[in-house]
N, C-alpha and C. Protein backbone atom coordinates (compact mmCIF):
# COMPACT_ATOMS: atom_id res chain seq x y z
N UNK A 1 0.20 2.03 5.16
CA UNK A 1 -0.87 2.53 4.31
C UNK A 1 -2.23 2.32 4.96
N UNK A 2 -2.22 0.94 5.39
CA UNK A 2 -3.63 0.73 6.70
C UNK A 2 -4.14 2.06 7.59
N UNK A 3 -3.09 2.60 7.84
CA UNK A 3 -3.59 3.20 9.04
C UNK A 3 -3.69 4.18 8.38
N UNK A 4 -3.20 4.86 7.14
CA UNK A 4 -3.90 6.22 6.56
C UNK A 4 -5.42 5.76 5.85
N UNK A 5 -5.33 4.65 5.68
CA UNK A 5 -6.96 4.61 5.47
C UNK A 5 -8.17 5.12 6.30
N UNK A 6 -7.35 4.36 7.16
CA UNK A 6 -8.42 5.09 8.21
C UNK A 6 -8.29 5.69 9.00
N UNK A 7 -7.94 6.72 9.34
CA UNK A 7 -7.49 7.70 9.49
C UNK A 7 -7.83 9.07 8.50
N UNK A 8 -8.89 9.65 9.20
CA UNK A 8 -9.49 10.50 8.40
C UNK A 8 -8.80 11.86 8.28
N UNK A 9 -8.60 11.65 8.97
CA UNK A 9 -7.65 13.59 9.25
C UNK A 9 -6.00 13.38 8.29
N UNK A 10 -5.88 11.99 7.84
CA UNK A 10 -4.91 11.46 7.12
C UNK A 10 -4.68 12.99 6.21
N UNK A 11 -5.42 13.45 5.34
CA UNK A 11 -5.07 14.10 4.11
C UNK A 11 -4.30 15.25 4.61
N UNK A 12 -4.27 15.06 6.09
CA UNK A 12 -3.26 16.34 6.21
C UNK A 12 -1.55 16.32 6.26
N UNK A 13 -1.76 14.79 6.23
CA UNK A 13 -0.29 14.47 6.24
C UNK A 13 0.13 14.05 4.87
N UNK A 14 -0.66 13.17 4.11
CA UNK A 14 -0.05 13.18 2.88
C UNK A 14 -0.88 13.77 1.48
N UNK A 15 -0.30 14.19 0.62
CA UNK A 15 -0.94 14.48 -0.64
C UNK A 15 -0.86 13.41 -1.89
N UNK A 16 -0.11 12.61 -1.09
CA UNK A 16 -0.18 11.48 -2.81
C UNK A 16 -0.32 10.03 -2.03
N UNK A 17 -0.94 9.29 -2.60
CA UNK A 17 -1.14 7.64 -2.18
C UNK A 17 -0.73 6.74 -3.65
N UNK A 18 0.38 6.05 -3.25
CA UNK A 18 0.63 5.08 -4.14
C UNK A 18 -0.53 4.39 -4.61
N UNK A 19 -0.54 4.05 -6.01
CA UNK A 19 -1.68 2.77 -6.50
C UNK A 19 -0.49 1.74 -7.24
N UNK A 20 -0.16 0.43 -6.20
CA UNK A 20 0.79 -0.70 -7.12
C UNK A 20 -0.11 -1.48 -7.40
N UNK A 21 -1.26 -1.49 -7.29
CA UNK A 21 -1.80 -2.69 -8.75
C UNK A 21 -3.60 -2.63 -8.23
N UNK A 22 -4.29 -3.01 -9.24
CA UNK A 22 -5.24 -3.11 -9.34
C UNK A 22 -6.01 -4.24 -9.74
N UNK A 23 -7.19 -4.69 -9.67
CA UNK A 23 -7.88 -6.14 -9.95
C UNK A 23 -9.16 -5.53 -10.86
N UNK A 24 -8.70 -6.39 -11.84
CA UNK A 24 -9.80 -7.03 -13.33
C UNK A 24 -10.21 -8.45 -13.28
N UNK A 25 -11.61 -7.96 -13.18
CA UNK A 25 -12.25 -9.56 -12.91
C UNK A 25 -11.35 -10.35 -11.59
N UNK A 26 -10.65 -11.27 -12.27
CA UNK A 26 -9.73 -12.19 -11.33
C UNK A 26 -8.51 -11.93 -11.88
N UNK A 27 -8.29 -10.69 -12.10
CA UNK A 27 -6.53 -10.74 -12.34
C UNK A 27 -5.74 -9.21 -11.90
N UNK A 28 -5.02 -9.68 -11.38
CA UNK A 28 -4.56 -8.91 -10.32
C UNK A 28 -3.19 -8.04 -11.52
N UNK A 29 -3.66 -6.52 -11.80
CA UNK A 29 -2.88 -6.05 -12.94
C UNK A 29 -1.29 -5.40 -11.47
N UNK A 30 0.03 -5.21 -12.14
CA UNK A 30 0.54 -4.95 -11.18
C UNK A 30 1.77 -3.66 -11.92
N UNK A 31 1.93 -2.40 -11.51
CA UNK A 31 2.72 -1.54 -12.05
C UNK A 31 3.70 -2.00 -11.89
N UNK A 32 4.60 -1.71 -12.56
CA UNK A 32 6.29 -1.69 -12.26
C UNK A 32 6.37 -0.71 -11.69
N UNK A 33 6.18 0.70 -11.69
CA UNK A 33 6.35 1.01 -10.36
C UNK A 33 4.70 1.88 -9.84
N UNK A 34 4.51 1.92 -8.54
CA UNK A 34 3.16 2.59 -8.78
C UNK A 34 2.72 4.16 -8.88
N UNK A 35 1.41 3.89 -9.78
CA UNK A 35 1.28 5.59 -9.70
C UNK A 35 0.99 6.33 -8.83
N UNK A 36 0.78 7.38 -8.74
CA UNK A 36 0.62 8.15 -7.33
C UNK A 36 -0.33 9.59 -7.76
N UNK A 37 -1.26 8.75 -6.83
CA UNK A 37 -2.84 9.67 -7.24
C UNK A 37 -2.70 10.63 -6.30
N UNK A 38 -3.22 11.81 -6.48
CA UNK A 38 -3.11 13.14 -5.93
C UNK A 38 -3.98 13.17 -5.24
N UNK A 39 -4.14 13.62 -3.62
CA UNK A 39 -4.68 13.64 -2.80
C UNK A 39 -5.50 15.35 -2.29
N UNK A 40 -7.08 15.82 -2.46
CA UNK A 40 -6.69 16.91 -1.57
C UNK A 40 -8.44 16.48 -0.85
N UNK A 41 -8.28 17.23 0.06
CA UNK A 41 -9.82 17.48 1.04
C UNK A 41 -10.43 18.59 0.96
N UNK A 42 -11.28 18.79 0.10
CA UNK A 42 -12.24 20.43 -0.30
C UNK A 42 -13.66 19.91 0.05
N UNK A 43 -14.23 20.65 0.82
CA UNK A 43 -15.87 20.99 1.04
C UNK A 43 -16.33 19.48 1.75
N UNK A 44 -15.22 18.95 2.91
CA UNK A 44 -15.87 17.74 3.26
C UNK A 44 -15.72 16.39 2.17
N UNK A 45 -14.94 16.41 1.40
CA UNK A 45 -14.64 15.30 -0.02
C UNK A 45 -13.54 15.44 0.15
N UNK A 46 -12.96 14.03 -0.30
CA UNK A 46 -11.46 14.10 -0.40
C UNK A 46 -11.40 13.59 -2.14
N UNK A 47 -10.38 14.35 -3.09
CA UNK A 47 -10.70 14.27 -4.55
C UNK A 47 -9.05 13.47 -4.90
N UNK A 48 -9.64 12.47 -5.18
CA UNK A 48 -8.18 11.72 -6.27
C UNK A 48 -8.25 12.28 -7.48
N UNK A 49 -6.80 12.36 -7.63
CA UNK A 49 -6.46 12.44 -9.23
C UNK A 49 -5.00 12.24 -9.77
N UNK A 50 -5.17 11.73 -11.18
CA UNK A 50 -3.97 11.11 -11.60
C UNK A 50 -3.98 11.74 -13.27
N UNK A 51 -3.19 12.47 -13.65
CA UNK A 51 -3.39 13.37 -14.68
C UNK A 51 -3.19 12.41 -15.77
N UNK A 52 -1.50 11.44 -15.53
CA UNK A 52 -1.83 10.94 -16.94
C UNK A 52 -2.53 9.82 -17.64
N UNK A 53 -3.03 9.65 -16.44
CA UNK A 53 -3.84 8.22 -16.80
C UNK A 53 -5.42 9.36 -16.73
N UNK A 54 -5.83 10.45 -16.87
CA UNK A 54 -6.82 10.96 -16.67
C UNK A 54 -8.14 10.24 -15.46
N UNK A 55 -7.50 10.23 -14.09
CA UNK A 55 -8.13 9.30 -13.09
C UNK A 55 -8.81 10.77 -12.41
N UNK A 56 -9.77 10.47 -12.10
CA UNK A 56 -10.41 11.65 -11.26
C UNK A 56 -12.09 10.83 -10.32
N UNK A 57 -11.39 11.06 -8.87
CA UNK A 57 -12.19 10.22 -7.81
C UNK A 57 -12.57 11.37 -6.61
N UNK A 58 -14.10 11.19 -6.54
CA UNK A 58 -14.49 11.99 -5.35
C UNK A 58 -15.12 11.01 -4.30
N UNK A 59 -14.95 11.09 -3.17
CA UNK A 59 -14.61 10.55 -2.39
C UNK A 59 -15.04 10.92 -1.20
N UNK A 60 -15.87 10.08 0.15
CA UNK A 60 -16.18 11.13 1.22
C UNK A 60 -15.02 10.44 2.24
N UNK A 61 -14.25 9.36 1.84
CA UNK A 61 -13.57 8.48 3.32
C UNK A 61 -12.31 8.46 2.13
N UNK A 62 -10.58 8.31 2.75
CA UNK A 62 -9.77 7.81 1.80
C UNK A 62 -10.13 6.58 1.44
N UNK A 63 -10.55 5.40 2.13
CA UNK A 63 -10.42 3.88 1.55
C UNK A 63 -11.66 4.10 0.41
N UNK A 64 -12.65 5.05 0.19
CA UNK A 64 -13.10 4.63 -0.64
C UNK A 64 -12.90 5.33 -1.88
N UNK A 65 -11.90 6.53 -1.73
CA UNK A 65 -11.16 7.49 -2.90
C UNK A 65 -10.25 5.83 -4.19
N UNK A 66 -9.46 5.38 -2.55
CA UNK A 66 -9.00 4.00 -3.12
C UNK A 66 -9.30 3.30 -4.25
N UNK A 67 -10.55 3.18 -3.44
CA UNK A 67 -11.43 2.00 -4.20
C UNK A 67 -11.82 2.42 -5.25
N UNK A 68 -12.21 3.58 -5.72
CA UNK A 68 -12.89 4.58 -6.65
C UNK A 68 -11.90 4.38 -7.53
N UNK A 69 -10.56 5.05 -7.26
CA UNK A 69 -9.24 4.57 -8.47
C UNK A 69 -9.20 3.45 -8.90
N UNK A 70 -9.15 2.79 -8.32
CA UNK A 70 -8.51 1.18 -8.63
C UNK A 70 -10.15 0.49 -9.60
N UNK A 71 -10.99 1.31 -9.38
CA UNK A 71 -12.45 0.70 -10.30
C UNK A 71 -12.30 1.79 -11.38
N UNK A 72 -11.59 3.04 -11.42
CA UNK A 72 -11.04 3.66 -12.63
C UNK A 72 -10.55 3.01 -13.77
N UNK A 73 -9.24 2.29 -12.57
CA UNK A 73 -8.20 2.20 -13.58
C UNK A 73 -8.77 0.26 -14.46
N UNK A 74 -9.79 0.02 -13.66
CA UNK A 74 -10.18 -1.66 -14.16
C UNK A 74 -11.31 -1.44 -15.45
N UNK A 75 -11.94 0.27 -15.09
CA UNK A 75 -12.31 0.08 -16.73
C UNK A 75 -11.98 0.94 -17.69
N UNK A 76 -10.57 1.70 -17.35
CA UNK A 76 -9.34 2.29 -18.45
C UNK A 76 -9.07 0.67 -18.50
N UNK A 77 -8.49 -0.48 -17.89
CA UNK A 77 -8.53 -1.30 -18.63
C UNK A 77 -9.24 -2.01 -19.56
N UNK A 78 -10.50 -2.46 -19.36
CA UNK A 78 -11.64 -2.78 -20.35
C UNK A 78 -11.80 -2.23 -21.31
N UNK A 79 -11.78 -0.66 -21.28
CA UNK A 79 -11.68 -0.01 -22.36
C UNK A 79 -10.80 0.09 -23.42
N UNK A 80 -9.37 -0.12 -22.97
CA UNK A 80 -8.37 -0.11 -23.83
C UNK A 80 -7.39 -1.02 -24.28
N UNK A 81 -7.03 -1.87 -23.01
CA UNK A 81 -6.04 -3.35 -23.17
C UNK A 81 -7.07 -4.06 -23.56
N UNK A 82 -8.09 -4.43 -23.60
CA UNK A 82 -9.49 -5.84 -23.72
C UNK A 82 -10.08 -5.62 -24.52
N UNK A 83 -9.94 -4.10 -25.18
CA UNK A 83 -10.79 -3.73 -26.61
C UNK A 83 -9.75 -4.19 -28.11
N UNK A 84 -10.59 -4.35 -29.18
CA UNK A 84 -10.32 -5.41 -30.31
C UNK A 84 -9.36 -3.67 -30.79
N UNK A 85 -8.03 -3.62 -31.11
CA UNK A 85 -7.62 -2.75 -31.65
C UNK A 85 -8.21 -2.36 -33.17
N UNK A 86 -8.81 -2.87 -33.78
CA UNK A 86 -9.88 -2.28 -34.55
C UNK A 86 -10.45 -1.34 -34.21
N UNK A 87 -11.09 -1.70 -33.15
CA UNK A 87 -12.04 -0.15 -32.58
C UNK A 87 -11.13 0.87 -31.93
N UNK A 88 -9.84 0.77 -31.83
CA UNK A 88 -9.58 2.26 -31.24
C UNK A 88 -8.98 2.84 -32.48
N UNK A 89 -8.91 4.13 -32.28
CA UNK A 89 -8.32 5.55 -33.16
C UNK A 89 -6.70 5.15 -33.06
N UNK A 90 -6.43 6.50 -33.51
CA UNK A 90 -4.44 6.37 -33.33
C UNK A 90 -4.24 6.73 -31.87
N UNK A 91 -4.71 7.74 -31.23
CA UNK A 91 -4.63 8.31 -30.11
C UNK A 91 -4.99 6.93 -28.98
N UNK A 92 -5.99 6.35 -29.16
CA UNK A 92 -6.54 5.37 -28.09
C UNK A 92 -5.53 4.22 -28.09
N UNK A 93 -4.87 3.95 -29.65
CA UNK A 93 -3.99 2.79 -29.41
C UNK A 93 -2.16 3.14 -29.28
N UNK A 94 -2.14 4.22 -28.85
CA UNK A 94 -0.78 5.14 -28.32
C UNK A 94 -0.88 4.77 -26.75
N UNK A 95 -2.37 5.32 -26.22
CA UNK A 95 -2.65 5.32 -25.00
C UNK A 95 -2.26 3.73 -24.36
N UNK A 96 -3.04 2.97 -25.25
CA UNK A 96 -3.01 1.39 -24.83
C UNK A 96 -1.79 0.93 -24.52
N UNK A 97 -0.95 1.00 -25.67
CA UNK A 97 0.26 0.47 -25.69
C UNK A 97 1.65 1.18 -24.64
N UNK A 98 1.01 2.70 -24.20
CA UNK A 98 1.46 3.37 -22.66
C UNK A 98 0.82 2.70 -21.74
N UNK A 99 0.18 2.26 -21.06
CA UNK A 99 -0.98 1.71 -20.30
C UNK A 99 0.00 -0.07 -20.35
N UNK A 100 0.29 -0.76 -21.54
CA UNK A 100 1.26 -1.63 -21.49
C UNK A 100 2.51 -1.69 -20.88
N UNK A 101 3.26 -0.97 -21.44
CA UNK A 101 4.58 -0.27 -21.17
C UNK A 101 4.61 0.14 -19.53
N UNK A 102 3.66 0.09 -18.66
CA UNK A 102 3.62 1.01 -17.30
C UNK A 102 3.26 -0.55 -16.18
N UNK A 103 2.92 -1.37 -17.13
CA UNK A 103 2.26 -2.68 -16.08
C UNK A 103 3.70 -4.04 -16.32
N UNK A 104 3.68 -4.72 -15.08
CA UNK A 104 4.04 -5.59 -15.22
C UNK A 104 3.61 -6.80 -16.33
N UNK A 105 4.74 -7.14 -16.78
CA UNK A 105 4.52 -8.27 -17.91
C UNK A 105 3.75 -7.93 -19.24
N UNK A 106 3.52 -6.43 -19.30
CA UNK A 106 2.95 -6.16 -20.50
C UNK A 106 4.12 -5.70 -22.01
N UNK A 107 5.18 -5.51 -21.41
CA UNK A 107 5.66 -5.49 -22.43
C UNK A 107 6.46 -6.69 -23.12
C-alpha cells in the first residue's frame, strides 16, 4: 500500500484503496473488514468516495485522499457513535447502530 501512496501515476492501476481502521482522538477505530473507497483522477485531483458511509474526498496526492477519508470517517464518528442518542432522528440512529455493526468490538 506504501508504495501506491506514493506513487502518483498509482490511480492507473488501482480504483479502490482499502480503509481498515481509522484514529479518534487516541483510539484507533478498526473494521472487521475494510471499506473500500473509490478511487478516480479527473482534472489533475484524485476524488475518494465511499457511497455507504456517504465519504467524498478531493484530493491532489493519494496519501492525502487517505488522510482526507480517515478525517471523514473520525467525524462520521463524532457525529454519530459520541453523540447523546437523544439528539439523533430515527434515520441517524439506524445509521449509528450500522456504523457499530461494521467496526470491531462494537457490537
Amino acid at each position: 500500500m506504501d508504495s501506491l501512496i506514493n506513487d502518483e501515476n498509482a490511480s492507473e492501476k488501482i480504483n479502490t484503496i482499502p480503509i481498515p481502521k481509522f484514529l479518534v482522538k487516541n483510539d484507533l477505530i478498526t473494521f472487521k473488514q475494510p471499506i473500500n473507497a473509490e478511487v478516480e483522477f479527473e482534472n489533475e485531483q484524485y476524488i475518494f468516495s465511499e457511497d455507504t458511509l456517504k465519504l467524498l474526498v478531493v484530493a491532489k496526492t493519494i496519501g492525502e485522499g487517505i488522510k482526507g477519508i480517515k478525517e471523514e470517517l473520525a467525524h462520521i464518528w463524532a457525529d454519530y457513535i459520541l453523540a447523546n442518542e437523544r439528539e439523533l432522528n430515527g434515520d441517524a440512529i439506524k445509521f449509528k447502530k450500522y456504523l457499530l455493526s461494521i467496526i470491531r468490538g462494537g457490537d
